[in-house]
Protein backbone atom coordinates (compact mmCIF):
# COMPACT_ATOMS: atom_id res chain seq x y z
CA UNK A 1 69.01 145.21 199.93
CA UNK A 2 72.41 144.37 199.04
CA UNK A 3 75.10 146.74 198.24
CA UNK A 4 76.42 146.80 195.03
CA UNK A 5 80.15 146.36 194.62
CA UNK A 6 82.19 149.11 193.39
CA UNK A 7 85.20 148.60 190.50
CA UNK A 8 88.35 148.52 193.35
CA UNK A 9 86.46 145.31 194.79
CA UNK A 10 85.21 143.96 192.07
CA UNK A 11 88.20 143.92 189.95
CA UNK A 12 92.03 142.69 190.14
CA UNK A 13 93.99 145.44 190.27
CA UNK A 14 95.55 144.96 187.10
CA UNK A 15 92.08 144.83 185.32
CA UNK A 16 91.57 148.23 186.00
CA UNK A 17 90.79 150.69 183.42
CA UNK A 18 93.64 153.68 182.95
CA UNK A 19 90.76 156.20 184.50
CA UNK A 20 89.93 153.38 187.67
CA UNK A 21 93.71 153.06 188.28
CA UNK A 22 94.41 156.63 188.58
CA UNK A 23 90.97 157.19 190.26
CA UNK A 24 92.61 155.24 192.98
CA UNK A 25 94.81 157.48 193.88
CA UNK A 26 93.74 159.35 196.98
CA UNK A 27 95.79 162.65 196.91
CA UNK A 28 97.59 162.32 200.23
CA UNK A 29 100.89 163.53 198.46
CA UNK A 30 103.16 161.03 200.65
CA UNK A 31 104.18 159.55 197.84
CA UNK A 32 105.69 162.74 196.51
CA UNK A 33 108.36 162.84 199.39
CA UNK A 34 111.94 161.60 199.17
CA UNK A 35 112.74 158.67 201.34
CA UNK A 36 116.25 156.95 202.64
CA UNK A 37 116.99 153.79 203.34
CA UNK A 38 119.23 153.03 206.31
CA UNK A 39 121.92 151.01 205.43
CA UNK A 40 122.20 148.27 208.57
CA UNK A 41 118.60 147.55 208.54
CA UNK A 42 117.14 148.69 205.16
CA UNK A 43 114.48 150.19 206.92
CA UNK A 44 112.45 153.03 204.86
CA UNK A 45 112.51 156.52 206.43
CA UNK A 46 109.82 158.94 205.21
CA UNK A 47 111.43 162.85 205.19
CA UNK A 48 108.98 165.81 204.97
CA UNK A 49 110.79 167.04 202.20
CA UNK A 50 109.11 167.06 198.85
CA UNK A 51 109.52 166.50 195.59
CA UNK A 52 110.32 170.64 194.02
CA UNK A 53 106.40 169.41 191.65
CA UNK A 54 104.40 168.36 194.59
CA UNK A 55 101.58 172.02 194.65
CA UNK A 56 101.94 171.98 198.55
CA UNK A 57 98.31 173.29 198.76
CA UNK A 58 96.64 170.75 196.60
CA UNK A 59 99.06 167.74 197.31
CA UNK A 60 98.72 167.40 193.51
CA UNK A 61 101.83 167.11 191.13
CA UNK A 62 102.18 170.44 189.34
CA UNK A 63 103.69 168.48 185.98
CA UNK A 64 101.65 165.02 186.30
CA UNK A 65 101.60 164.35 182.52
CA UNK A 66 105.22 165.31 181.79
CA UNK A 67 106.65 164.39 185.23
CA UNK A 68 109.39 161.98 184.09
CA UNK A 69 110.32 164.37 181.21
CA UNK A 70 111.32 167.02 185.06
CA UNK A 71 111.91 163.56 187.62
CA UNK A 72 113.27 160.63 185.35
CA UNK A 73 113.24 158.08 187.65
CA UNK A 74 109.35 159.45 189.47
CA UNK A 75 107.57 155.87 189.39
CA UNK A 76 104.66 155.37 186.62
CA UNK A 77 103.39 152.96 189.19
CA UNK A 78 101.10 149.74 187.70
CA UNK A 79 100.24 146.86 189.08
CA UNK A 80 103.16 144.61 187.70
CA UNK A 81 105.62 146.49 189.94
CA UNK A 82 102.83 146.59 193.10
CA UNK A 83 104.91 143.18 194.29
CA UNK A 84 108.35 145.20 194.61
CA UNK A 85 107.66 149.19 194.92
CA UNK A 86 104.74 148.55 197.90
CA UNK A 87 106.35 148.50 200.40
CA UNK A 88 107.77 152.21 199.21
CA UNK A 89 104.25 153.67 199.48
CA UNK A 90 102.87 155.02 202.07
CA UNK A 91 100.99 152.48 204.45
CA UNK A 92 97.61 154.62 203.46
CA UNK A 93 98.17 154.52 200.12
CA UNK A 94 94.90 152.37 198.33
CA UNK A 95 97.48 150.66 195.89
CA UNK A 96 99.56 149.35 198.05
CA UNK A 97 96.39 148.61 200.87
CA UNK A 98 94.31 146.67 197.94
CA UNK A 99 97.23 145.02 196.62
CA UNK A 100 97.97 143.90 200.80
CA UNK A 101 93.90 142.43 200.24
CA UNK A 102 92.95 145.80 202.59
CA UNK A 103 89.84 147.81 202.52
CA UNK A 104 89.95 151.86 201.07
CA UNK A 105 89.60 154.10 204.58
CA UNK A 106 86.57 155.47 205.15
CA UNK A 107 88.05 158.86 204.29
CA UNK A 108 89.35 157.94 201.03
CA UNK A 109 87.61 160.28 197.73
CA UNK A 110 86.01 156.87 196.10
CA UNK A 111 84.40 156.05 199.21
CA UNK A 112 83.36 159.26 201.03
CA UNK A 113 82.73 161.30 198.01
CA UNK A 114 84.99 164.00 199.25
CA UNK A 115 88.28 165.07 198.00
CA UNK A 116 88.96 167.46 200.99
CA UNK A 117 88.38 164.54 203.70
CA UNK A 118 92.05 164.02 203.64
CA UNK A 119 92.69 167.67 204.01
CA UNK A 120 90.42 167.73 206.71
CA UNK A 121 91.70 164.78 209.02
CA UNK A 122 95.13 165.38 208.29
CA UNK A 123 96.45 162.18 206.60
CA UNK A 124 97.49 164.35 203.53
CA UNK A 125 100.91 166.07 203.84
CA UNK A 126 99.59 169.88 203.48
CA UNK A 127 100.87 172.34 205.01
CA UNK A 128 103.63 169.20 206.30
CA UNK A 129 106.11 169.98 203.65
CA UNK A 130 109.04 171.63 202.96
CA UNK A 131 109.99 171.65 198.74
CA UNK A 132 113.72 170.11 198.05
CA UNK A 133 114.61 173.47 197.10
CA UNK A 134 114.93 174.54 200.41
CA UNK A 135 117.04 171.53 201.78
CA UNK A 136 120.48 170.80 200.59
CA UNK A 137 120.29 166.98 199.77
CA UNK A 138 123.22 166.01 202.75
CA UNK A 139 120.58 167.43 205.37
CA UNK A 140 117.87 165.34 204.61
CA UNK A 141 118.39 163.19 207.45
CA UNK A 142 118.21 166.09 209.68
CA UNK A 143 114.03 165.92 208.11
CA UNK A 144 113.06 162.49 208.86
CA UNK A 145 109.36 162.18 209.84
């Protein structure tokens, strides 16, 4: 019997419904921590500080639907900006793995069924974090992952 295909392989990426799109989200939070670039090589650094929204227990944003109204420039990412913001996402992140032609991880919600898998195996950032309160921005650096 074959298996049926689900929407995320099925579908372009920017076909998606609103409620697909944001489905694909998997809840790791990594995309809610501030980054630096180095300056020779451009390289991204991932810190382990957070964004002050990011609910450090849920790896959920506390303001989602008014989040640029508290972080103006927080990305309302769609798949016309996939080509230039993916490499800025985290390397498990399904947008950026789907838009790369990847498969979703076996642990991801759509696929296992389970929004606590990431919890569970660690790829999420809980209990990883610490909130940009707590960090004067000039010691960042000193937080790299």
């Amino acid at each position: 019997m074959a298996q049926e295909k689900v929407f995320w392989e099925d579908k372009a990426l920017e076909d998606l419904t609103p409620s697909e799109w944001e489905s694909l989200c998997d809840g790791c939070g990594k995309c809610c921590l501030h980054k630096l670039q180095d300056e020779e090589t451009e390289e991204l650094l991932f810190t382990c500080v957070s964004c002050q929204y990011l609910d450090e227990e849920t790896c959920k944003c506390k303001v989602y639907s008014t989040r640029n109204e508290h972080v103006p420039d927080c990305l309302n990412l769609t798949a016309d900006q996939l080509p230039s913001v993916a490499t800025w996402l985290p390397s498990t992140c399904a947008y950026r793995l789907l838009y790369e032609g990847h498969s979703l991880p076996d642990w991801h919600p759509l696929v296992c069924q389970d929004e606590q898998v990431i919890h569970v195996q660690h790829i999420s950032v809980k209990g990883k974090v610490i909130n940009e309160n707590l960090v004067d921005e000039s010691d960042w650096q000193d937080y790299l992952i």
